[in-house]
Structures are given as C-alpha cells and as structure tokens.
C-alpha atoms as a PDB file:
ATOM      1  CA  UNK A   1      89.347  34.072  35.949  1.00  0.00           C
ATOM      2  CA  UNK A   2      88.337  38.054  36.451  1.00  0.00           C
ATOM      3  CA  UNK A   3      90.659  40.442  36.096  1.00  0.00           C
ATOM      4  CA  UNK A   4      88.845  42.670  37.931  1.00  0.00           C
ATOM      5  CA  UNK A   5      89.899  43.727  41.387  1.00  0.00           C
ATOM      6  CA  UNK A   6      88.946  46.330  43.265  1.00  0.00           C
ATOM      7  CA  UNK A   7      91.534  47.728  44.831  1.00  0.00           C
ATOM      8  CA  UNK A   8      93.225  48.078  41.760  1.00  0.00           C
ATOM      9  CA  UNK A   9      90.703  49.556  40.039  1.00  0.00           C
ATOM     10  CA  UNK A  10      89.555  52.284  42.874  1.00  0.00           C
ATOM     11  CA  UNK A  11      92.815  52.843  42.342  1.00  0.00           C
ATOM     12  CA  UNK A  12      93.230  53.025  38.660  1.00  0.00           C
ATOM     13  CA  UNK A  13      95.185  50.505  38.458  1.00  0.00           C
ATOM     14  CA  UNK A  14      94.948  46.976  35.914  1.00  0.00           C
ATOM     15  CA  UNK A  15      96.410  43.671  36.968  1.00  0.00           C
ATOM     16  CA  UNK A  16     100.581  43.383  36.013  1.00  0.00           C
ATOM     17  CA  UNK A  17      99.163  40.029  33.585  1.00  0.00           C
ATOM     18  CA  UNK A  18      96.556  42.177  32.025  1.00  0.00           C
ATOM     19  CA  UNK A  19      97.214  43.411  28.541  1.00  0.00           C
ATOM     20  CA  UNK A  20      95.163  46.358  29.136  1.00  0.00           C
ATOM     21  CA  UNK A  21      97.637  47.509  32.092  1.00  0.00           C
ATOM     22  CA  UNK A  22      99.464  49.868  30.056  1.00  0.00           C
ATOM     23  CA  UNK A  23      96.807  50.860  27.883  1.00  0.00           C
ATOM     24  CA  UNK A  24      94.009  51.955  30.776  1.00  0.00           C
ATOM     25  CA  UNK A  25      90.614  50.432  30.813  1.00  0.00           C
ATOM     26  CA  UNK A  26      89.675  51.933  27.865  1.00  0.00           C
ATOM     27  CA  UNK A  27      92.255  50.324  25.882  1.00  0.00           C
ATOM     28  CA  UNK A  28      94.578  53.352  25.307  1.00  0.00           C
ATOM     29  CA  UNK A  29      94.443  55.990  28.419  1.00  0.00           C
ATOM     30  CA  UNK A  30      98.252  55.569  28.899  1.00  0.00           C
ATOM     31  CA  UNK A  31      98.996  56.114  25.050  1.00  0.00           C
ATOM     32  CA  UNK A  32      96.230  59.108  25.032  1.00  0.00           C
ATOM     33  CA  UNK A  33      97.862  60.966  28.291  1.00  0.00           C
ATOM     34  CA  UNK A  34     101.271  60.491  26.609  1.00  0.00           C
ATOM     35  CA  UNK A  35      99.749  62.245  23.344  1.00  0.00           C
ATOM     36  CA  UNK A  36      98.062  64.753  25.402  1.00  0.00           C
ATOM     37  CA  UNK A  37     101.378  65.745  27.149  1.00  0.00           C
ATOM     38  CA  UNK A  38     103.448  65.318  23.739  1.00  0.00           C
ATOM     39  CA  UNK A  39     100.753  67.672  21.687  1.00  0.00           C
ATOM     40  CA  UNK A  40     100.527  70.198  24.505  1.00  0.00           C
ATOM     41  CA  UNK A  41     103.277  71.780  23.796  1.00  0.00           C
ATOM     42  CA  UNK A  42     105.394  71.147  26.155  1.00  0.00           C
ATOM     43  CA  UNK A  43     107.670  68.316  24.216  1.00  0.00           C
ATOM     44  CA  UNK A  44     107.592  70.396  21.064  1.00  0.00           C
ATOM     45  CA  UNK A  45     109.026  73.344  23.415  1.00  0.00           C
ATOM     46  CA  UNK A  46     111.297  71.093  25.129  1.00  0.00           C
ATOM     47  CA  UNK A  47     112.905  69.214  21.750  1.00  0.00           C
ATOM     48  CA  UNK A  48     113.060  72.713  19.950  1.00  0.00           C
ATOM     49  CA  UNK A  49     115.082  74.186  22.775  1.00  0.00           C
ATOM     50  CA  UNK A  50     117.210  71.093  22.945  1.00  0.00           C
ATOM     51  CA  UNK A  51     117.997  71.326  19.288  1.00  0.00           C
ATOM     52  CA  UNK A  52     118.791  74.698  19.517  1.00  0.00           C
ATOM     53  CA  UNK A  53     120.397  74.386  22.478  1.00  0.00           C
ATOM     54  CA  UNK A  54     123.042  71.773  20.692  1.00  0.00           C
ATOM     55  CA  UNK A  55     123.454  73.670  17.898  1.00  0.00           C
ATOM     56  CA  UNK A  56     124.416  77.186  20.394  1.00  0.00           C
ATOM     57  CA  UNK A  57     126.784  74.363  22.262  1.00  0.00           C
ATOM     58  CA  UNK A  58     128.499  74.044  18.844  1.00  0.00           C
ATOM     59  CA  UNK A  59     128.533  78.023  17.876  1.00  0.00           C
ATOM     60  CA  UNK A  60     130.285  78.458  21.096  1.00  0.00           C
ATOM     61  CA  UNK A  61     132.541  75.907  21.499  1.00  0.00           C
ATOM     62  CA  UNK A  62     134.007  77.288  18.034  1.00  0.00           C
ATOM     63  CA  UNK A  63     134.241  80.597  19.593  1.00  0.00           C
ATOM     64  CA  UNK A  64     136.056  79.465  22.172  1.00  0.00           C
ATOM     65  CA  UNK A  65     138.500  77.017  20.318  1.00  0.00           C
ATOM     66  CA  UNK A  66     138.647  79.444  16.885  1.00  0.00           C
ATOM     67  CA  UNK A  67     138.508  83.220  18.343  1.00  0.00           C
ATOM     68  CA  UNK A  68     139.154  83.235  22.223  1.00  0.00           C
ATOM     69  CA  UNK A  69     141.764  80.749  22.546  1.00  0.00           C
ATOM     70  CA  UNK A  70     144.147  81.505  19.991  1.00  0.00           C
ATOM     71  CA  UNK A  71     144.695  85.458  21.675  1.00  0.00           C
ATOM     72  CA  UNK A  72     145.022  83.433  24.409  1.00  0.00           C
ATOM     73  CA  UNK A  73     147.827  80.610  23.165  1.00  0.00           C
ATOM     74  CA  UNK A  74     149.338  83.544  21.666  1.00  0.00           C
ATOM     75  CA  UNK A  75     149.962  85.563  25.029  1.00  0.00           C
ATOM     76  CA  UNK A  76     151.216  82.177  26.538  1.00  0.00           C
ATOM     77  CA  UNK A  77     153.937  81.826  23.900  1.00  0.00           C
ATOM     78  CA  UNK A  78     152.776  80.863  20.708  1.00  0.00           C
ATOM     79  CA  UNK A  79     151.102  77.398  21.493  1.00  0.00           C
ATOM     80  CA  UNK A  80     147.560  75.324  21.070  1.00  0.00           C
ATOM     81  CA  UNK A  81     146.295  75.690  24.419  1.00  0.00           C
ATOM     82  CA  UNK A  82     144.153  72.752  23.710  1.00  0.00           C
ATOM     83  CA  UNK A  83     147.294  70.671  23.898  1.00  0.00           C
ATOM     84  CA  UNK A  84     148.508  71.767  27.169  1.00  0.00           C
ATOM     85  CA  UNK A  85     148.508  68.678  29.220  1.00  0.00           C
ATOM     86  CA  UNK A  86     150.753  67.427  32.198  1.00  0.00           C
ATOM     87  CA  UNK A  87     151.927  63.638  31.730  1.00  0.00           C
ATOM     88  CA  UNK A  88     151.914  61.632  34.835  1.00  0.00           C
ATOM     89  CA  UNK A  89     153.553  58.088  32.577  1.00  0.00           C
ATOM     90  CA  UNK A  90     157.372  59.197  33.193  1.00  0.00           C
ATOM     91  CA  UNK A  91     157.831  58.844  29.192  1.00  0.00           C
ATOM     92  CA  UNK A  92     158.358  61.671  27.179  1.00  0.00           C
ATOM     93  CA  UNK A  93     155.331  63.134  24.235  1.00  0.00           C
ATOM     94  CA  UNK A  94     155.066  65.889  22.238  1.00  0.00           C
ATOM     95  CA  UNK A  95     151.807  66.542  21.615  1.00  0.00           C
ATOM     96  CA  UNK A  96     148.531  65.240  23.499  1.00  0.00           C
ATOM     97  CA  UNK A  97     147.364  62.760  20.947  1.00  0.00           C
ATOM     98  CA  UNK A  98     150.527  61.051  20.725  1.00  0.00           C
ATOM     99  CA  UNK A  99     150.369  60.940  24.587  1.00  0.00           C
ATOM    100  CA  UNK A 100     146.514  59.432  23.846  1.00  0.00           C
ATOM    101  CA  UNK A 101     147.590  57.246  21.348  1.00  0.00           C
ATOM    102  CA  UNK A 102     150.672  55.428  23.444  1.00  0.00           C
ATOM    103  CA  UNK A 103     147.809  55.100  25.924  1.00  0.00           C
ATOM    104  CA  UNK A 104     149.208  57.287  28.741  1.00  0.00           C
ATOM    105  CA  UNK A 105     148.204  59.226  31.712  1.00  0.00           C
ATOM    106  CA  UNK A 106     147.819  62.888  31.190  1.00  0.00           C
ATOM    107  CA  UNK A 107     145.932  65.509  32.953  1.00  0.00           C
ATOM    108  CA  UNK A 108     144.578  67.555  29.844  1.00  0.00           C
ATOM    109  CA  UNK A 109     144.282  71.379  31.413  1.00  0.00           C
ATOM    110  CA  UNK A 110     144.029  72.782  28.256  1.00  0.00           C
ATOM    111  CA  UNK A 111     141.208  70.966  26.944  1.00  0.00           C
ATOM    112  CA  UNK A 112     139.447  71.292  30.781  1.00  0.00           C
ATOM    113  CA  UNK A 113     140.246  75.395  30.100  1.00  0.00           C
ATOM    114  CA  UNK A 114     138.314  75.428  27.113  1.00  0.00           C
ATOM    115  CA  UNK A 115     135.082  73.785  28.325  1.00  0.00           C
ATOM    116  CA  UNK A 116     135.544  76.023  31.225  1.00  0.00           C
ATOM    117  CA  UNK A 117     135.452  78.906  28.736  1.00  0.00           C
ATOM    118  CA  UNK A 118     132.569  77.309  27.013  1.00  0.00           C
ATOM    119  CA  UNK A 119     130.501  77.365  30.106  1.00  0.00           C
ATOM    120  CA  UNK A 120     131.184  80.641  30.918  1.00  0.00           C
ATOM    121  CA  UNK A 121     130.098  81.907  28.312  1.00  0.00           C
ATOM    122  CA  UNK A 122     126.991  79.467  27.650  1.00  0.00           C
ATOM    123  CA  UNK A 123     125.959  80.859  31.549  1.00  0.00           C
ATOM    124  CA  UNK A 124     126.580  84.559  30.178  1.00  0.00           C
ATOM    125  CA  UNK A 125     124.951  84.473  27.294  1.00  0.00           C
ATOM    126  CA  UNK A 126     122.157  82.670  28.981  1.00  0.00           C
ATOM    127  CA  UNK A 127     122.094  84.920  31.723  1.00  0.00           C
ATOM    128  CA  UNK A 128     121.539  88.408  29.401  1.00  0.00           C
ATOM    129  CA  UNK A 129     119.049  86.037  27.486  1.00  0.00           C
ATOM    130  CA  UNK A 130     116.732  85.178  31.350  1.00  0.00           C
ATOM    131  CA  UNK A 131     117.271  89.169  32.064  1.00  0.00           C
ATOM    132  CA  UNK A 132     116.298  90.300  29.014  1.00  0.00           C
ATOM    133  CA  UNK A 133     113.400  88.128  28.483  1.00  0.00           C
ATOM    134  CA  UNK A 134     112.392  89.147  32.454  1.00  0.00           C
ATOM    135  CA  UNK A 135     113.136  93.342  31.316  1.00  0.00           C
ATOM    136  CA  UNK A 136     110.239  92.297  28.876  1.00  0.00           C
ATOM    137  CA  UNK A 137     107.438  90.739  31.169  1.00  0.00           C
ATOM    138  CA  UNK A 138     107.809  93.258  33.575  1.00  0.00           C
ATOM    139  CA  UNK A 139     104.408  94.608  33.321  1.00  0.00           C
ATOM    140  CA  UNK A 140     103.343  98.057  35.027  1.00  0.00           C
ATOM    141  CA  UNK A 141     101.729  97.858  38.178  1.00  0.00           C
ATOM    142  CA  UNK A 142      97.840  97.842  38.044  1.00  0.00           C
ATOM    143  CA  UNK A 143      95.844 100.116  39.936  1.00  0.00           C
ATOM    144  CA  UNK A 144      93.424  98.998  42.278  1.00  0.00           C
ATOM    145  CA  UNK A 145      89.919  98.944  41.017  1.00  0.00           C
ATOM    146  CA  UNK A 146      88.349  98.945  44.403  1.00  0.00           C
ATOM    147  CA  UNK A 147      89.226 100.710  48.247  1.00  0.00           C
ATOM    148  CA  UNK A 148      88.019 100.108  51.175  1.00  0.00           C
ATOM    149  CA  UNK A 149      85.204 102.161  53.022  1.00  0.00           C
ATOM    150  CA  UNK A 150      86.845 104.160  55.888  1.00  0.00           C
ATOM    151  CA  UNK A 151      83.947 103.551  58.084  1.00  0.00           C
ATOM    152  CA  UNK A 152      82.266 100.155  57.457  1.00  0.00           C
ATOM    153  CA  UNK A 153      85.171  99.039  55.690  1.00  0.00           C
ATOM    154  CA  UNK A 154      83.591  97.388  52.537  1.00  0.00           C
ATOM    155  CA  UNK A 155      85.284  97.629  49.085  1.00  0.00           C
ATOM    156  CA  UNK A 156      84.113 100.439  47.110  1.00  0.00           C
ATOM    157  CA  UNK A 157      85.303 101.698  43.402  1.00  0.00           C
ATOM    158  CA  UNK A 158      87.853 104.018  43.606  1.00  0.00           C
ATOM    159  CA  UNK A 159      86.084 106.795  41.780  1.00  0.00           C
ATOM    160  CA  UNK A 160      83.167 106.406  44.448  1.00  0.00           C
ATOM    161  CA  UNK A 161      82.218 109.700  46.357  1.00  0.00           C
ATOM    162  CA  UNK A 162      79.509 107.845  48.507  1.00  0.00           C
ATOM    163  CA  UNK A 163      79.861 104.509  50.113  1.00  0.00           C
ATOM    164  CA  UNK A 164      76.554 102.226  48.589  1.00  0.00           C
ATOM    165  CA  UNK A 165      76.885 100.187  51.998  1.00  0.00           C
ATOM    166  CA  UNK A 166      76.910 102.526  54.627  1.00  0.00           C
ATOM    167  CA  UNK A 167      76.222 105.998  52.733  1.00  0.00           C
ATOM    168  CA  UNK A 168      78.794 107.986  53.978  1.00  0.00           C
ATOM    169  CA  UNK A 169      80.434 110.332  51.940  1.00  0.00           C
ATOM    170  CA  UNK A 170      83.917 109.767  50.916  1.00  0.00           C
ATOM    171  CA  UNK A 171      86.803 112.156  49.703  1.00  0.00           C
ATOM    172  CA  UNK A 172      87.680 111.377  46.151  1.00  0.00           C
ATOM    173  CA  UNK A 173      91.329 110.053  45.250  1.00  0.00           C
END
C-alpha cells in the first residue's frame, strides 16, 4: 500500500498512519524546525526572561510582605495585614489559618491587598524598565540623502547645485 498521496503531499502533509508524519519527509523536518526555532534565540530569550521574571516575582513579593506592608499594618493598628480576612461560617477564628484549617469560608482581603501591591509595583517597575529601554532606542532623525528636482521632479542629492536629469540649476540647502 503507498503512502503517498497527493494532496497531502502538495500540501506538506504525511498520512496520520505514517511514521514519518511528525518527522517530515525527510525523516526529521518537524524535529529540525523545532531546533531551528529553539536555537534562534528566541526560546533562550523567552526561558531567561521567565527565570528572571520568577525570581523579580519573588524580590517583590518580599517587598511587599517584609517592607511595605508592615508601615502599613502598623498605621491600621498594629496588625498582619496578611491576616485580615472576613469569615462568612458564623463561627468565631482568630487568625486566618485557623479559619483555613477548620475548613471555613473566609474572604482573605488582606492577602488579595498584597498581590494587589505586588502587581502594582511589578507594572511600575516594568513600566520605567519599557520607557527607559524606549529613552535608549530613540535614535536621531536621519537626514534625507536625496530631494526632489523642483522642475522635473526627480530625486537629486541634497548637496546638488544642478539637476543631472533636467539641468537646471538648483539653490543649495
């Protein structure tokens, strides 16, 4: 039986049943492209930027819990703000993990405050890193290398005097 078909293959496509239809014809075009686009750079970039961008998740999640909330806690009398929760089970807890731990419903405020602190200053940070990074690409503008011909209106070089198409004379700029 031929596993040859040629609407498949105009396609560049291999029968489903073929052992060659992930590979390509030539026995490894799928696992080539993939190491193509994996060598490229682009998933090198992509997984160093992820690991950094879980370890900067880290770094400011302790700023938030170790340095922003405790000023915080402080001006709201003294207390984690991390444990601030409202408990919807009608029985009395002390603490959030005790309220975890007996299993009951709680809406956690404190813990949603800090991730909201977290992302805002994640998007900050990020933010003065994008406008920064933009500051330095700005690149001057470029003066034109060629103008147009005033009276047969065919590009010259700027420093041109006389127009090579239609020699007329031209004021300098």
């Amino acid at each position: 039986m031929s596993t040859n078909d040629p609407i498949l293959d105009g396609m560049g496509m291999a029968h489903l049943g073929s052992p060659k239809a992930l590979l390509g014809k030539k026995g490894g075009k799928f696992v080539g492209d993939f190491r193509e686009f994996a060598l490229r750079g682009n998933m090198i970039d992509m997984a160093v930027g992820i690991i950094i961008g879980a370890a900067f998740g880290r770094v400011i999640s302790s700023f938030v819990s170790d340095i922003i909330m405790p000023p915080i806690g402080l001006f709201t009398g003294r207390s984690d703000f991390s444990n601030k929760f409202i408990n919807l089970s009608g029985r009395p807890f002390a603490t959030l993990a005790e309220a975890k731990a007996a299993g009951a419903a709680t809406i956690n405020y404190g813990v949603f405050c800090n991730a909201l602190f977290d992302f805002l200053i994640v998007a900050l940070v990020v933010f003065l890193l994008i406008r920064q990074v933009n500051r330095l690409k700005r690149e001057e503008p470029v003066a034109p290398a060629a103008r147009e011909c005033p009276y047969c209106c065919s590009m010259i070089p700027v420093k041109a005097l006389r127009c090579p198409q239609c020699t007329s004379a031209i004021a300098a700029t």
